[in-house]
Structure formats: C-alpha cells, structure tokens
N, C-alpha and C. Protein backbone atom coordinates (compact mmCIF):
# COMPACT_ATOMS: atom_id res chain seq x y z
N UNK A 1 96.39 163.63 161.53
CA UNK A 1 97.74 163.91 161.01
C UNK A 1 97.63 164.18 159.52
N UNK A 2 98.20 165.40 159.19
CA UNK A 2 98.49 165.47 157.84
C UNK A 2 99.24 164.78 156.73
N UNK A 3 99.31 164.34 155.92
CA UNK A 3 100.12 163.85 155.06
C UNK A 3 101.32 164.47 154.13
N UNK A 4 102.78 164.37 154.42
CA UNK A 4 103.08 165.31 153.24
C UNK A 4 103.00 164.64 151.79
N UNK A 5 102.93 165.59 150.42
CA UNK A 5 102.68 165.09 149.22
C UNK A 5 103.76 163.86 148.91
N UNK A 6 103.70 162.82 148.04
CA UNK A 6 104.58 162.11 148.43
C UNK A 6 104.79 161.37 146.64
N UNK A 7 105.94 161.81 146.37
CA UNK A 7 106.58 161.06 144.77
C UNK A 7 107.39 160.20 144.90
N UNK A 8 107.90 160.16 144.14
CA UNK A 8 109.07 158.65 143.48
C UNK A 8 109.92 158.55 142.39
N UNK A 9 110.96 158.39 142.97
CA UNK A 9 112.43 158.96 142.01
C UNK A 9 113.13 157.08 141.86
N UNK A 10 112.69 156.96 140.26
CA UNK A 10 113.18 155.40 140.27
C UNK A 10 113.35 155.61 138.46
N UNK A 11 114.61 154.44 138.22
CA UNK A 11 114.97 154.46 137.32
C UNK A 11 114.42 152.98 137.20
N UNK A 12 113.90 152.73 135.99
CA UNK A 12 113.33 151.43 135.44
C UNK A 12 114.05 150.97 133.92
N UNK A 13 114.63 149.78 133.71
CA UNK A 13 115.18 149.26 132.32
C UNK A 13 113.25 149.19 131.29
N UNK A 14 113.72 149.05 130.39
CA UNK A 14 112.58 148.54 129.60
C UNK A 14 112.13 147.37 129.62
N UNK A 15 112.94 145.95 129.95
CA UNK A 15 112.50 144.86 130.56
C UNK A 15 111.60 145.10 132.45
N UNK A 16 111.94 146.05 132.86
CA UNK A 16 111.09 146.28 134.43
C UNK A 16 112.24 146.12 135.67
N UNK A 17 113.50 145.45 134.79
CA UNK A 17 114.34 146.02 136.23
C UNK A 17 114.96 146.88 136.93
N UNK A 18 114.77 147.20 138.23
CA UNK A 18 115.35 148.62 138.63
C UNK A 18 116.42 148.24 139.52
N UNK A 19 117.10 146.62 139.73
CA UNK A 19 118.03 146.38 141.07
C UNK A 19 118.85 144.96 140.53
N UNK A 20 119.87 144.79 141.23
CA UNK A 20 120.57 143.63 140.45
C UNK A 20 121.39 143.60 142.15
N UNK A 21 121.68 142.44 142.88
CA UNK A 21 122.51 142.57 143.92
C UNK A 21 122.89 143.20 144.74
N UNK A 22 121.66 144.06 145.29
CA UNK A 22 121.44 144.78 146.05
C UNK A 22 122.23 146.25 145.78
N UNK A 23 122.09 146.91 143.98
CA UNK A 23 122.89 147.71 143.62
C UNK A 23 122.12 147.94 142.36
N UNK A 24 122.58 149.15 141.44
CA UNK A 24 121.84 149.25 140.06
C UNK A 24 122.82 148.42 138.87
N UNK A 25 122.18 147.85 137.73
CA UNK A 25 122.53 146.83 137.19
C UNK A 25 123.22 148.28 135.81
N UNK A 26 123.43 149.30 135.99
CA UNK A 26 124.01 150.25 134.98
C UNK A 26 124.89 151.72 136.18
N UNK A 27 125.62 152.02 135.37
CA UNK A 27 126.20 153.21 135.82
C UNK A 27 125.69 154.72 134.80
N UNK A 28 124.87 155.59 135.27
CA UNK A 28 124.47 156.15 134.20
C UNK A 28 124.29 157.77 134.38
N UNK A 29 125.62 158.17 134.78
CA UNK A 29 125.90 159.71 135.20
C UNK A 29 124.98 160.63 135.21
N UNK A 30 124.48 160.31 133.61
CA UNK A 30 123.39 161.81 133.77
C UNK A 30 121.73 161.09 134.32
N UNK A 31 121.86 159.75 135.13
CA UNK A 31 120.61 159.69 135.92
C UNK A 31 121.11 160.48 136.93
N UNK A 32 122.31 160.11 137.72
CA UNK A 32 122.27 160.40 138.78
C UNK A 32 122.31 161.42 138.95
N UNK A 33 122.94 162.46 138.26
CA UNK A 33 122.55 163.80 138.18
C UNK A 33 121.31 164.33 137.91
N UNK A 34 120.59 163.40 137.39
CA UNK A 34 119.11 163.88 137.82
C UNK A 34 118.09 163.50 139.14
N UNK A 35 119.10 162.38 139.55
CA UNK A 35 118.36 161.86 140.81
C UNK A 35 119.06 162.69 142.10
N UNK A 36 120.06 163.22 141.93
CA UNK A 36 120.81 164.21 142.57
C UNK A 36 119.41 165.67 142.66
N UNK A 37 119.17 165.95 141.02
CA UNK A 37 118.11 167.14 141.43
C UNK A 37 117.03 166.93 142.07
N UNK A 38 116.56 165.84 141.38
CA UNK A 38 115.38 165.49 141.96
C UNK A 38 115.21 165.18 143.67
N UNK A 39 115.88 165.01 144.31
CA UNK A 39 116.15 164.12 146.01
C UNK A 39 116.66 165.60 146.33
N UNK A 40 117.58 166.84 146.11
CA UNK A 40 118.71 167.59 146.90
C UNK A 40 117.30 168.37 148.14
N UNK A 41 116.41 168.65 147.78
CA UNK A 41 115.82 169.27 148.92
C UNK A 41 114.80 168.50 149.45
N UNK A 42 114.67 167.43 149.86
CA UNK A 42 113.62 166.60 150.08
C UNK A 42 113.93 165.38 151.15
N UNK A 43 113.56 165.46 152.45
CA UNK A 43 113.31 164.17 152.62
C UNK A 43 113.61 162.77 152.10
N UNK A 44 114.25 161.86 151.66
CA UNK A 44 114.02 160.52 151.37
C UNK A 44 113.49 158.92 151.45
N UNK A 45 112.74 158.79 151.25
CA UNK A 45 112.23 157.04 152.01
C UNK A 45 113.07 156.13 151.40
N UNK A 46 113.46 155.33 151.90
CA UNK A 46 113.43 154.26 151.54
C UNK A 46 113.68 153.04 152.12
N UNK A 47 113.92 151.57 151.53
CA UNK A 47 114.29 150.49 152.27
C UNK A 47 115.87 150.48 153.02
N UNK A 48 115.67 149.43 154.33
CA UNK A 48 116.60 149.55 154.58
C UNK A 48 118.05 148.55 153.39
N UNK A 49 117.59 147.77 153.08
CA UNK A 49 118.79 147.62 151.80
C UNK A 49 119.12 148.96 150.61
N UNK A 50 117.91 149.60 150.48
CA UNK A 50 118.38 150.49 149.56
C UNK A 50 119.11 151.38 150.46
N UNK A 51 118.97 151.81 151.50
CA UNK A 51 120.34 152.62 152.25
C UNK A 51 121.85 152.20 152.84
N UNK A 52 121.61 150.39 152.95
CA UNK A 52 122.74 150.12 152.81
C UNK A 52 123.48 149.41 151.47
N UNK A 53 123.20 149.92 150.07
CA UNK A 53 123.62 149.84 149.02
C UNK A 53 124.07 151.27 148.38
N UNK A 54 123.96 152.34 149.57
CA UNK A 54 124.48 153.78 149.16
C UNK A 54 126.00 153.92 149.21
N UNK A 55 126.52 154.54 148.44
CA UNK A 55 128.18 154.39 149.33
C UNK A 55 128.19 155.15 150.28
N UNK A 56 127.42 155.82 150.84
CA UNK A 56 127.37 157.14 152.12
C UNK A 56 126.00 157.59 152.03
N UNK A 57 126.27 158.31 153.44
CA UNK A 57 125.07 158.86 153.74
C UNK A 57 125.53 160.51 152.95
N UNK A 58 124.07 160.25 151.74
CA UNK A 58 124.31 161.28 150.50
C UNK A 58 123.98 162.61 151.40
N UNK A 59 124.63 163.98 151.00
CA UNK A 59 124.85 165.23 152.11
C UNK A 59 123.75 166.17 151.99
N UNK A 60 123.30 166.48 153.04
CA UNK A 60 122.33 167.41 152.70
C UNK A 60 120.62 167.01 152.05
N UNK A 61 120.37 165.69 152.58
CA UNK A 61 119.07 164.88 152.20
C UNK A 61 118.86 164.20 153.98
N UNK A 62 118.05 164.09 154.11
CA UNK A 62 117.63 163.64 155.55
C UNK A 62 117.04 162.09 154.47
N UNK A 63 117.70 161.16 155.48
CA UNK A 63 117.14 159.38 154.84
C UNK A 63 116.87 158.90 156.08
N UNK A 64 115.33 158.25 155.61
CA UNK A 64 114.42 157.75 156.25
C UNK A 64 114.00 156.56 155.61
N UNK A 65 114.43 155.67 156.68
CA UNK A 65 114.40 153.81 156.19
C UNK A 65 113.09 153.22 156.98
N UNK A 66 112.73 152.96 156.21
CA UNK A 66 111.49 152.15 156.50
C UNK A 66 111.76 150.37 156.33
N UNK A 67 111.75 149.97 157.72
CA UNK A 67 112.23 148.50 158.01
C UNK A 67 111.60 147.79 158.99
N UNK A 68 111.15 146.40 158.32
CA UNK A 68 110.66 145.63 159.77
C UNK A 68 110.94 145.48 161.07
N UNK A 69 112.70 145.72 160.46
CA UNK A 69 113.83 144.83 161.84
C UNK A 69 113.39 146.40 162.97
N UNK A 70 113.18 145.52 164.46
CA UNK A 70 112.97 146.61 165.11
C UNK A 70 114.43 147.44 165.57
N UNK A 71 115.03 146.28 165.31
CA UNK A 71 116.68 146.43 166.05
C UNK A 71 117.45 147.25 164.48
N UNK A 72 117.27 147.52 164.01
CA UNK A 72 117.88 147.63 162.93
C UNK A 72 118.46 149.27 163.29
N UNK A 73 119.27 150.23 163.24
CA UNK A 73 120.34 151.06 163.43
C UNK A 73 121.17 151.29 162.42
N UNK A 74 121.58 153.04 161.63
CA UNK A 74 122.65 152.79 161.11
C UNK A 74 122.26 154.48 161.49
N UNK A 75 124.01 154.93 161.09
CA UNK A 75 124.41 156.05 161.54
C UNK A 75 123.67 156.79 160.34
N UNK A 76 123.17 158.00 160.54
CA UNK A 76 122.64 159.02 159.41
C UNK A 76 121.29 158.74 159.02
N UNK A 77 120.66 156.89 159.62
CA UNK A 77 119.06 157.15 159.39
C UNK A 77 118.35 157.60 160.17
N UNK A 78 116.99 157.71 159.99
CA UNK A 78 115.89 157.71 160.39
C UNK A 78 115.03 156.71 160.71
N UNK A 79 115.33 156.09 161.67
CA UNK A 79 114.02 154.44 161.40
C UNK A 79 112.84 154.85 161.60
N UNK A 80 112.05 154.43 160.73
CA UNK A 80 110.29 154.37 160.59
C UNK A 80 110.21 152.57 160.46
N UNK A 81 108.77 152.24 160.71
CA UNK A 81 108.56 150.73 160.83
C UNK A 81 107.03 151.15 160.05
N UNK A 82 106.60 152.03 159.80
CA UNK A 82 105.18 152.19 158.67
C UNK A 82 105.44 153.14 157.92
N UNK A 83 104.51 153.64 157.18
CA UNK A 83 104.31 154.83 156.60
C UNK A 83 103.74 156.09 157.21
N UNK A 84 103.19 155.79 158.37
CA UNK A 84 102.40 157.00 159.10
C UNK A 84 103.80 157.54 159.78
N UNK A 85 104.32 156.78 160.32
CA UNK A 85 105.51 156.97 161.11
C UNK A 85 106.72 157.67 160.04
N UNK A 86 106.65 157.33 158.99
CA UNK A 86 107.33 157.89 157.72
C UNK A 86 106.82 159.52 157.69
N UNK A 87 105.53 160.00 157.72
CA UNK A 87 104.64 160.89 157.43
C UNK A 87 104.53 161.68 158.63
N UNK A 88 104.67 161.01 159.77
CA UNK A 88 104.25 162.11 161.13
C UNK A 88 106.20 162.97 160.77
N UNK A 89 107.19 162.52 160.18
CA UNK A 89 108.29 163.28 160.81
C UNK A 89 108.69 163.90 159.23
N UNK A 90 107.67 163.93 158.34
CA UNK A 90 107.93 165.07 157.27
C UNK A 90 106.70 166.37 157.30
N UNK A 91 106.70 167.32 157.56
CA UNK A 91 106.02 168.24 157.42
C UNK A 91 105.28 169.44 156.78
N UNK A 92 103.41 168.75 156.01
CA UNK A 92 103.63 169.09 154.63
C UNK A 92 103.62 170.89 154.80
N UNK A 93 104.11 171.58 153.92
CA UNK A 93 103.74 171.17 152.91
C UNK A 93 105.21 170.63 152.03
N UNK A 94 106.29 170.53 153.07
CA UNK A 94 107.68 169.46 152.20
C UNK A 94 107.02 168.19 151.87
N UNK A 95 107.95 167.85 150.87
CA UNK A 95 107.57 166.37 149.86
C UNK A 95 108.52 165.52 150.20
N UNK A 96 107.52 164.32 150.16
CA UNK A 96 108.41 162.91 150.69
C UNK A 96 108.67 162.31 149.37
N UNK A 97 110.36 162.13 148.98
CA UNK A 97 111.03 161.55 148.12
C UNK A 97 111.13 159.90 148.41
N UNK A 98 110.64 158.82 147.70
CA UNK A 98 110.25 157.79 147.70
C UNK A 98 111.33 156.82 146.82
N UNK A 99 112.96 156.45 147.38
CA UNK A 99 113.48 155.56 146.54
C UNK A 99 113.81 154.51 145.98
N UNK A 100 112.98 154.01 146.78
CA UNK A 100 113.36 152.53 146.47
C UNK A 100 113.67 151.88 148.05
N UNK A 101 113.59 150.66 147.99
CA UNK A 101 113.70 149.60 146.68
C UNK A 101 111.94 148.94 146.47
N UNK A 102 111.86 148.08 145.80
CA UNK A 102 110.75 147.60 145.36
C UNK A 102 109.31 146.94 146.07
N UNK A 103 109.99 147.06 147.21
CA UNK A 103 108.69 146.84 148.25
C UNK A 103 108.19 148.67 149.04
N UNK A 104 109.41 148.64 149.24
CA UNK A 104 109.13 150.24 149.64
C UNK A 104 108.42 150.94 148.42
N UNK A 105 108.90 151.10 147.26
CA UNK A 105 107.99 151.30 146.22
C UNK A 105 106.46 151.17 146.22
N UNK A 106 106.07 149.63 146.30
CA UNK A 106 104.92 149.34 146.73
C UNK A 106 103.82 149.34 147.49
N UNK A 107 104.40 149.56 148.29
CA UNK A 107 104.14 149.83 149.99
C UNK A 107 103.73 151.70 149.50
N UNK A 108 104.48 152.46 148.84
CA UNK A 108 104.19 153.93 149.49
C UNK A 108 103.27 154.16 147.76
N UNK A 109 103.23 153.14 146.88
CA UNK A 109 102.43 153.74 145.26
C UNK A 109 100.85 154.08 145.72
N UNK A 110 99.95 153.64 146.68
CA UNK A 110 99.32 154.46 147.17
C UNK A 110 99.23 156.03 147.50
N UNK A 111 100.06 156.32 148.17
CA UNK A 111 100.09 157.72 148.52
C UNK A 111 100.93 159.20 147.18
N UNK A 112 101.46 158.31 146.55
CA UNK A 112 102.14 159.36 145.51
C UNK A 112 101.51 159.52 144.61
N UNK A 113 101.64 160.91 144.67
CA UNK A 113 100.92 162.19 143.64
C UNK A 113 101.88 161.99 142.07
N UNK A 114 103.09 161.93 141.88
CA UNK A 114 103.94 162.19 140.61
C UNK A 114 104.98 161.10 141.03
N UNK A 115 105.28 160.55 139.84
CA UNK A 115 106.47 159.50 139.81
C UNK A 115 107.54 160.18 138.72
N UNK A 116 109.11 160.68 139.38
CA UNK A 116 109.98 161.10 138.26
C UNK A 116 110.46 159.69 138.09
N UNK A 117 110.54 159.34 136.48
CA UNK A 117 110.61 158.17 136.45
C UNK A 117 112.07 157.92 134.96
N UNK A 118 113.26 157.48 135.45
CA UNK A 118 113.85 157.09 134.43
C UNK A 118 113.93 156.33 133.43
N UNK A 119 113.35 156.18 132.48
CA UNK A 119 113.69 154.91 131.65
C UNK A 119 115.06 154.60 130.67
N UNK A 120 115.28 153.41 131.61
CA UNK A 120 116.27 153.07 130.78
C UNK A 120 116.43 152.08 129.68
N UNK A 121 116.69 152.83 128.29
CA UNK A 121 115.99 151.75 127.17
C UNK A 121 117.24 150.45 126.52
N UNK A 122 117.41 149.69 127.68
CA UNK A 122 118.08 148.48 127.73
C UNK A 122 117.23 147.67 128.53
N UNK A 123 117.82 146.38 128.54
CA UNK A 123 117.38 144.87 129.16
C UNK A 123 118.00 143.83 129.43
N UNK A 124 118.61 145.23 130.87
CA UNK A 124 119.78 144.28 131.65
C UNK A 124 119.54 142.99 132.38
N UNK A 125 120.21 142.33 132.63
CA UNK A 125 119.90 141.23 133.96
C UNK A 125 119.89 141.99 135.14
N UNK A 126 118.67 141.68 136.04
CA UNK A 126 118.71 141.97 137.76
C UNK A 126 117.54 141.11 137.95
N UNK A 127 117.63 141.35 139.46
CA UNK A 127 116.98 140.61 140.26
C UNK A 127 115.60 141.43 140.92
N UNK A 128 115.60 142.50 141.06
CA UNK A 128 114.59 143.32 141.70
C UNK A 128 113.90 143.86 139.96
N UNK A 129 112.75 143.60 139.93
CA UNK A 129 111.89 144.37 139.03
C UNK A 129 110.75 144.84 139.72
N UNK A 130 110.44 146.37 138.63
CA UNK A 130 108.98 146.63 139.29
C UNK A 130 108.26 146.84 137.81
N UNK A 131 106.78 146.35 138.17
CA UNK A 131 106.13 146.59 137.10
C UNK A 131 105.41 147.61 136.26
N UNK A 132 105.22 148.07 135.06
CA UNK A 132 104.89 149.20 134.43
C UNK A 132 103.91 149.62 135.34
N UNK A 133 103.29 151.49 135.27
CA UNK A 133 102.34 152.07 135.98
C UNK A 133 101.33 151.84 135.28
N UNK A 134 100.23 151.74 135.88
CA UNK A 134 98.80 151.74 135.07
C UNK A 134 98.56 153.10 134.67
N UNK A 135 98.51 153.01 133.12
CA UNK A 135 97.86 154.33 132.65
C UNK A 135 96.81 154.97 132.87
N UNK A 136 96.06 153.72 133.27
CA UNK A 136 94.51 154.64 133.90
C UNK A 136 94.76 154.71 134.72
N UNK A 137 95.73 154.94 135.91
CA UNK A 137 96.06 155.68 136.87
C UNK A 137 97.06 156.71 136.88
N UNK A 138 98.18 156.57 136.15
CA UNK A 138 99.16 157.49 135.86
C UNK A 138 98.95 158.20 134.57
N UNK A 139 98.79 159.28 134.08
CA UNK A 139 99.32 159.89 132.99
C UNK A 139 100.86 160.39 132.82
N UNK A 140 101.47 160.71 131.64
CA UNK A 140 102.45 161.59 130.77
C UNK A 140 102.12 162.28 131.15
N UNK A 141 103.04 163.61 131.45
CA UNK A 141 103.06 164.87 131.64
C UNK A 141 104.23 165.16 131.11
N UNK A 142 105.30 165.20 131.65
CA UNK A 142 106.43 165.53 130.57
C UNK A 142 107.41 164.09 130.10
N UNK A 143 107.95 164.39 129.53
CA UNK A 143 109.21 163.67 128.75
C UNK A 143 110.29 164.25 127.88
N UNK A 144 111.51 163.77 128.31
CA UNK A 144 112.89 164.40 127.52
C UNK A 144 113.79 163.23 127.35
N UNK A 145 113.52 162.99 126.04
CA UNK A 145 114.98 162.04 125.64
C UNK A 145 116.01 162.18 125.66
N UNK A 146 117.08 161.40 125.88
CA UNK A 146 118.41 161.65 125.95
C UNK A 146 118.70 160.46 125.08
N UNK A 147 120.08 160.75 123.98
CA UNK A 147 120.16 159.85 123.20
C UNK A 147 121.88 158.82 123.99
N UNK A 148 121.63 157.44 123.17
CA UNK A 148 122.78 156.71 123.91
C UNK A 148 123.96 157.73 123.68
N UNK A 149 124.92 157.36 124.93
CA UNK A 149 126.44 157.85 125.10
C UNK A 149 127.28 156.75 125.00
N UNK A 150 127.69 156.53 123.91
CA UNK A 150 129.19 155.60 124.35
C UNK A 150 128.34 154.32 124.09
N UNK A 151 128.63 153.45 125.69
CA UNK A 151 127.84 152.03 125.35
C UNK A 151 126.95 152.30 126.40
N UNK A 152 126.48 153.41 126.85
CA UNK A 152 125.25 153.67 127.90
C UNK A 152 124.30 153.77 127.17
N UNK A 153 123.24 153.49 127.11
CA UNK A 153 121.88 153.03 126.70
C UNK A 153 121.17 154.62 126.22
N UNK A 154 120.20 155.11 125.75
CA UNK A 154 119.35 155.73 125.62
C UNK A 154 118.94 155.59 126.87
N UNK A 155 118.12 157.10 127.52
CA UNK A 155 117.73 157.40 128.58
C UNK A 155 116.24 158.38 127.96
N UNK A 156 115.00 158.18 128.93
CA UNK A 156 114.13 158.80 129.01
C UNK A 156 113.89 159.45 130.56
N UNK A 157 113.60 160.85 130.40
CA UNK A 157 113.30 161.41 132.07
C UNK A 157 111.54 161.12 132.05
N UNK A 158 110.76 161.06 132.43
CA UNK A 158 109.00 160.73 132.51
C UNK A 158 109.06 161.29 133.94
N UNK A 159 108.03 162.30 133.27
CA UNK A 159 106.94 162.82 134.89
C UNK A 159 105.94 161.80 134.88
N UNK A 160 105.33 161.45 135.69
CA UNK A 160 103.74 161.01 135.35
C UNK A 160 103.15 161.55 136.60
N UNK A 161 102.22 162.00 136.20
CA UNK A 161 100.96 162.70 137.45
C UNK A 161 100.06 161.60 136.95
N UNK A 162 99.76 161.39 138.99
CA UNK A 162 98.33 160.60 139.34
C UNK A 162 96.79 161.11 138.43
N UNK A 163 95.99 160.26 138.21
CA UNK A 163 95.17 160.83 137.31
C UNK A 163 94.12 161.42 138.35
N UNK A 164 93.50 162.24 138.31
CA UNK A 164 92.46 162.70 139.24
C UNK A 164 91.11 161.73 139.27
C-alpha cells in the first residue's frame, strides 16, 4: 500500500499549548482563515475529540477520526482505528491534512513531510500542549509575521519541511 504525503495544520502558543477544554484557548480569525486554506482541498485526520469540538461538520473537507472506541459513530466521519487504515482511504498522490489533537499529532509526526504551523506569540492557560519540533529534524522554510490586532496576540505562519 502506498502512502499518501502527509502534513499538519496546528496552531501552537509560545508556552506549547495548542487546546484548553476540549476547544482552542484564543479566537484568532486570521488563523482560521488560514487553516480554512490550508485543510479546503484535503482530506483531514484527526482525533475523535478534535471532531467533536468542531461546531459542524466543516463543508467540502472529508474528516477522518482516528479513535480507539470501536463503537464510536458520528454523522459526516470517517472512522479509522490506525494509521494504515487512515492511509488505505486517501489516495496518493492527495495529501493527508493532520489536525489535531495531541495524540493524533503524535501518533501521525512520523509520517509528515511539512508541518503548517501557527505560532501564537502568547501564554495562554490550556490543558493540551505539544512540544517544540526538533530542528534537526524539521527545518524553516518559510515564515510571515503578522503583527498583534486589538488584544489578539502577534501571529507567526511557519512552514517547516522534514529534513532529508
């Protein structure tokens, strides 16, 4: 079985948290409008809490939950119970969009080629953190600052490509 290429669309605070109560610990328009570009033609993975912390099943993205529970069901997913099973029902050469939450993260940082990665330069309270990428495994490739709005934080967009 082939693999399709497989990234990761996650917004991270500068303290390492990306989750607060099964929800994001900021409201931050122009992420989501970039997590909007980034996800609109792609496949999605993720946990099954991160799909039931969506307000809907987002339009025009096929979501694919990767969950222990065998019984587990919701209208608009996809259940997978591994990653192969994640991988046999995307077809490369389409790319598997990787969102969260933090085990699913973990679970798929093996297989991803590029992480679009938000930083958000605050240090909110939450409960879900993930930890910085290893540079000797990830490089910079691009970056675009965005400066604070209002009382919304400074925002960084980060590519990072896997290092060869």
């Amino acid at each position: 079985m082939s693999r399709p290429p497989v990234f990761f669309v996650v917004a991270r605070a500068d303290n390492g948290v990306i989750g607060d109560k099964g929800g994001l610990p900021w409201h931050l328009p122009e992420d989501l409008k970039h997590f909007k570009a980034m996800t609109a033609r792609f496949p999605m993975l993720m946990g099954r809490r991160t799909f039931e912390s969506l307000p809907r099943v987002l339009p025009g993205r096929r979501h694919i939950v990767l969950t222990r529970d065998r019984g587990w069901r919701a209208e608009g997913a996809e259940v997978v119970h591994s990653p192969e099973e994640a991988f046999s029902l995307v077809e490369p050469p389409e790319r598997l969009a990787v969102i969260g939450g933090a085990q699913v993260f973990e679970t798929m940082l093996p297989y991803a080629f590029r992480i679009e990665l938000t930083e958000v330069h605050a240090e909110p309270e939450g409960d879900t953190l993930m930890p910085p990428f290893d540079p000797g495994v990830w490089r910079e490739f691009v970056r675009v600052d965005r400066e604070a709005v209002g009382e919304r934080p400074p925002l960084s967009f980060v590519t990072l490509l896997r290092r060869a």
